[in-house]
C-alpha atoms as a PDB file:
ATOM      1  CA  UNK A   1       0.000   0.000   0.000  1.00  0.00           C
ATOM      2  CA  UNK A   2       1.111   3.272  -0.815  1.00  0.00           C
ATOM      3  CA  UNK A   3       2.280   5.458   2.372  1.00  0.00           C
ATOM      4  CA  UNK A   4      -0.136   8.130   3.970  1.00  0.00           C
ATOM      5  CA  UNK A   5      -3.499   5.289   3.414  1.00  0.00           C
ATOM      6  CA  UNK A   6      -6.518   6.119   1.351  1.00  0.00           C
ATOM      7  CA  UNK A   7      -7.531   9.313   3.531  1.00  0.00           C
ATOM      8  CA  UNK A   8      -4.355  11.381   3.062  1.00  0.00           C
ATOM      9  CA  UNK A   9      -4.780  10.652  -1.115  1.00  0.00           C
ATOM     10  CA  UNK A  10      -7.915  11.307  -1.354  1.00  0.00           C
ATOM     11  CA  UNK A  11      -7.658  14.996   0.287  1.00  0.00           C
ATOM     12  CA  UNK A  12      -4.758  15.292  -2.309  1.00  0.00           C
ATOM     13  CA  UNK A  13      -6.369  13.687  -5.383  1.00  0.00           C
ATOM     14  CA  UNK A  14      -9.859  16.082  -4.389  1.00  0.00           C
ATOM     15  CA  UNK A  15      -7.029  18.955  -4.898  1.00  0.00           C
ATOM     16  CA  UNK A  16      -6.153  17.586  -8.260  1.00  0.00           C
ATOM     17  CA  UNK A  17      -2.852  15.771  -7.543  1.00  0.00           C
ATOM     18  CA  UNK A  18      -2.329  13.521 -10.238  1.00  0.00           C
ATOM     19  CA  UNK A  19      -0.406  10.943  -8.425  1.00  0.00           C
ATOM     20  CA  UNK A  20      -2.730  11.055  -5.624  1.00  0.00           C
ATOM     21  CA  UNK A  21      -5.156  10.052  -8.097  1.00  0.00           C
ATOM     22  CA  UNK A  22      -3.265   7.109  -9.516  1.00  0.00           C
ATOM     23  CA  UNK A  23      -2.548   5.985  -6.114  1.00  0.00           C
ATOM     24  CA  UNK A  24      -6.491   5.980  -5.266  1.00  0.00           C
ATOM     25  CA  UNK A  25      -7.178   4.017  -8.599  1.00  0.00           C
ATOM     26  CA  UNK A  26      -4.245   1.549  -7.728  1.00  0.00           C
ATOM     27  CA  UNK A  27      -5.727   1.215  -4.095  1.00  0.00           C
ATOM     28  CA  UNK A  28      -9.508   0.362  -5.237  1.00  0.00           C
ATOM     29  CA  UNK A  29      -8.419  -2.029  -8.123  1.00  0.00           C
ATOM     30  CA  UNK A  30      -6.251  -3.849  -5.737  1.00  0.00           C
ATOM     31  CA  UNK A  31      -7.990  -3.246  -2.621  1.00  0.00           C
ATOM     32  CA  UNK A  32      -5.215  -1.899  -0.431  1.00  0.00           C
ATOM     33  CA  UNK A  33      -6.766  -0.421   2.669  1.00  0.00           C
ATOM     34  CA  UNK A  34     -10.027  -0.098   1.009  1.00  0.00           C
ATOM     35  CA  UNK A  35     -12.584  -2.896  -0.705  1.00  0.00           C
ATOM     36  CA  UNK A  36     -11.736  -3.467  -4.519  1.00  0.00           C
ATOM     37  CA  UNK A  37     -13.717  -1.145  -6.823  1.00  0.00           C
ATOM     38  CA  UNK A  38     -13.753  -1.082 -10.409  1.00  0.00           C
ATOM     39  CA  UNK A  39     -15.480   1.848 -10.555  1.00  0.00           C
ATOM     40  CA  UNK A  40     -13.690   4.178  -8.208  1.00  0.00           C
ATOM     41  CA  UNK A  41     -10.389   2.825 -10.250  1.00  0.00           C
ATOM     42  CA  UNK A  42     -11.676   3.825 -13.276  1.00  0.00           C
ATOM     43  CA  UNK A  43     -12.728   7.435 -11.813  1.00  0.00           C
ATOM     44  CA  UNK A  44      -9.437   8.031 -10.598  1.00  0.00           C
ATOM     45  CA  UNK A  45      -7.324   6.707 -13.079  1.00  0.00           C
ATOM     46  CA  UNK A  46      -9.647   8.978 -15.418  1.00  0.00           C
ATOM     47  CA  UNK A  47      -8.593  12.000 -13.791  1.00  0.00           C
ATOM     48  CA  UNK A  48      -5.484  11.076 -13.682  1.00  0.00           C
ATOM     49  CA  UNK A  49      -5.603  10.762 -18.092  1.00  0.00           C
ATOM     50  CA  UNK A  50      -7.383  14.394 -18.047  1.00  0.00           C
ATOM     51  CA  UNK A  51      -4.162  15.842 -16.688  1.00  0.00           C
ATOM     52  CA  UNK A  52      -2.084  13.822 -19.832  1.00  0.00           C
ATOM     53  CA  UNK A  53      -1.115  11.324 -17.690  1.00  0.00           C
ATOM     54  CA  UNK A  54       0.165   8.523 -20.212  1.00  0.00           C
ATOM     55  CA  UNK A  55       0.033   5.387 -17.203  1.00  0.00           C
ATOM     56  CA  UNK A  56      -3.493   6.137 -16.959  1.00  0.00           C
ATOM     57  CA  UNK A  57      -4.604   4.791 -20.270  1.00  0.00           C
ATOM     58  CA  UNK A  58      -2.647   1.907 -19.521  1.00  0.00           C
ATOM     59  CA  UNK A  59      -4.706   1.292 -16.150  1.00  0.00           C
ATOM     60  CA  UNK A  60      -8.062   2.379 -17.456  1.00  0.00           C
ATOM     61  CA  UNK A  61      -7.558  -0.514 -20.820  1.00  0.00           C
ATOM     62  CA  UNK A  62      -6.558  -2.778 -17.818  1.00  0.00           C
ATOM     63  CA  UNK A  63      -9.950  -2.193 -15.548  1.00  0.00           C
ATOM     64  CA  UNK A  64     -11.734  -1.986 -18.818  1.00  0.00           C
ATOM     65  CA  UNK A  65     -12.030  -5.504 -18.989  1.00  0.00           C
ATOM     66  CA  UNK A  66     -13.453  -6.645 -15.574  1.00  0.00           C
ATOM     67  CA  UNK A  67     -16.298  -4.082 -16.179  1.00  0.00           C
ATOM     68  CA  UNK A  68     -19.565  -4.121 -18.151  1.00  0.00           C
ATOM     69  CA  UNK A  69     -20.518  -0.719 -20.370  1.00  0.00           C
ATOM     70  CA  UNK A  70     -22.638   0.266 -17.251  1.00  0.00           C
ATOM     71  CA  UNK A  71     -19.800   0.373 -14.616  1.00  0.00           C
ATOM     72  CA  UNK A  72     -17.879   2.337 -17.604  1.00  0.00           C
ATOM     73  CA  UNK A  73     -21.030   5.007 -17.815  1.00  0.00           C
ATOM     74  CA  UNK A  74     -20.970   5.109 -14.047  1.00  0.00           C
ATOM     75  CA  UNK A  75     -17.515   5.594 -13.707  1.00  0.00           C
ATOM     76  CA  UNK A  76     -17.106   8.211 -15.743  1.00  0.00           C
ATOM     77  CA  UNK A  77     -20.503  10.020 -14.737  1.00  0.00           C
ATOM     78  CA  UNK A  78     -18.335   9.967 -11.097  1.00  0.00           C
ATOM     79  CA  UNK A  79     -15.278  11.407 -12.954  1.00  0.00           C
ATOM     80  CA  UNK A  80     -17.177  14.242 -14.336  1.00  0.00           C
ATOM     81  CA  UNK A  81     -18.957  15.143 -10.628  1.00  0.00           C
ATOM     82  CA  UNK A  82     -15.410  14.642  -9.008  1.00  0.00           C
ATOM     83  CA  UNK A  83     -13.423  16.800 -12.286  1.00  0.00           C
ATOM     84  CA  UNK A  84     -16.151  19.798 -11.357  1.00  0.00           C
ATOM     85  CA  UNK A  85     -16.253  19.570  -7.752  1.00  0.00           C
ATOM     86  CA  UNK A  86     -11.759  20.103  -8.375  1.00  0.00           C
ATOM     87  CA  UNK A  87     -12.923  22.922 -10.761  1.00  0.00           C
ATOM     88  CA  UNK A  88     -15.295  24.433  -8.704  1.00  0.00           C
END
């Protein structure tokens, strides 16, 4: 598990820390310190690829394929609510 635990990266990632963000996505697709979640991978890893992020692609093709088109849609509905909440 990455140092600082799932609190500490999500307070950075909220800020728009990219690596904060991968770290979350690594965290829910492996389930370190938090349950596995496709979903919140793909969110975070997508945030991640909005800041040109080239690893992110490489994760999101990799989660891609344990999810159905619906997870996808949610995931990225949760990307866009999370990319405006940064923005706001």
């Amino acid at each position: 598990m990455p140092a600082g635990g799932p609190c500490w990266y999500r307070k950075a990632a909220e800020q728009d820390v990219a690596r904060a963000q991968t770290n979350l996505g690594v965290m829910y697709y492996f389930g370190k310190s938090v349950p596995v979640n496709n979903v919140k991978a793909y969110m975070w890893w997508s945030l991640t690829m909005a800041q040109g992020k080239e690893s992110a692609t490489k994760n999101l093709n990799i989660v891609k394929e344990d999810m159905n088109s619906a997870y996808i849609s949610k995931a990225q509905a949760l990307a866009s609510e999370m990319l405006e909440k940064i923005n706001d």
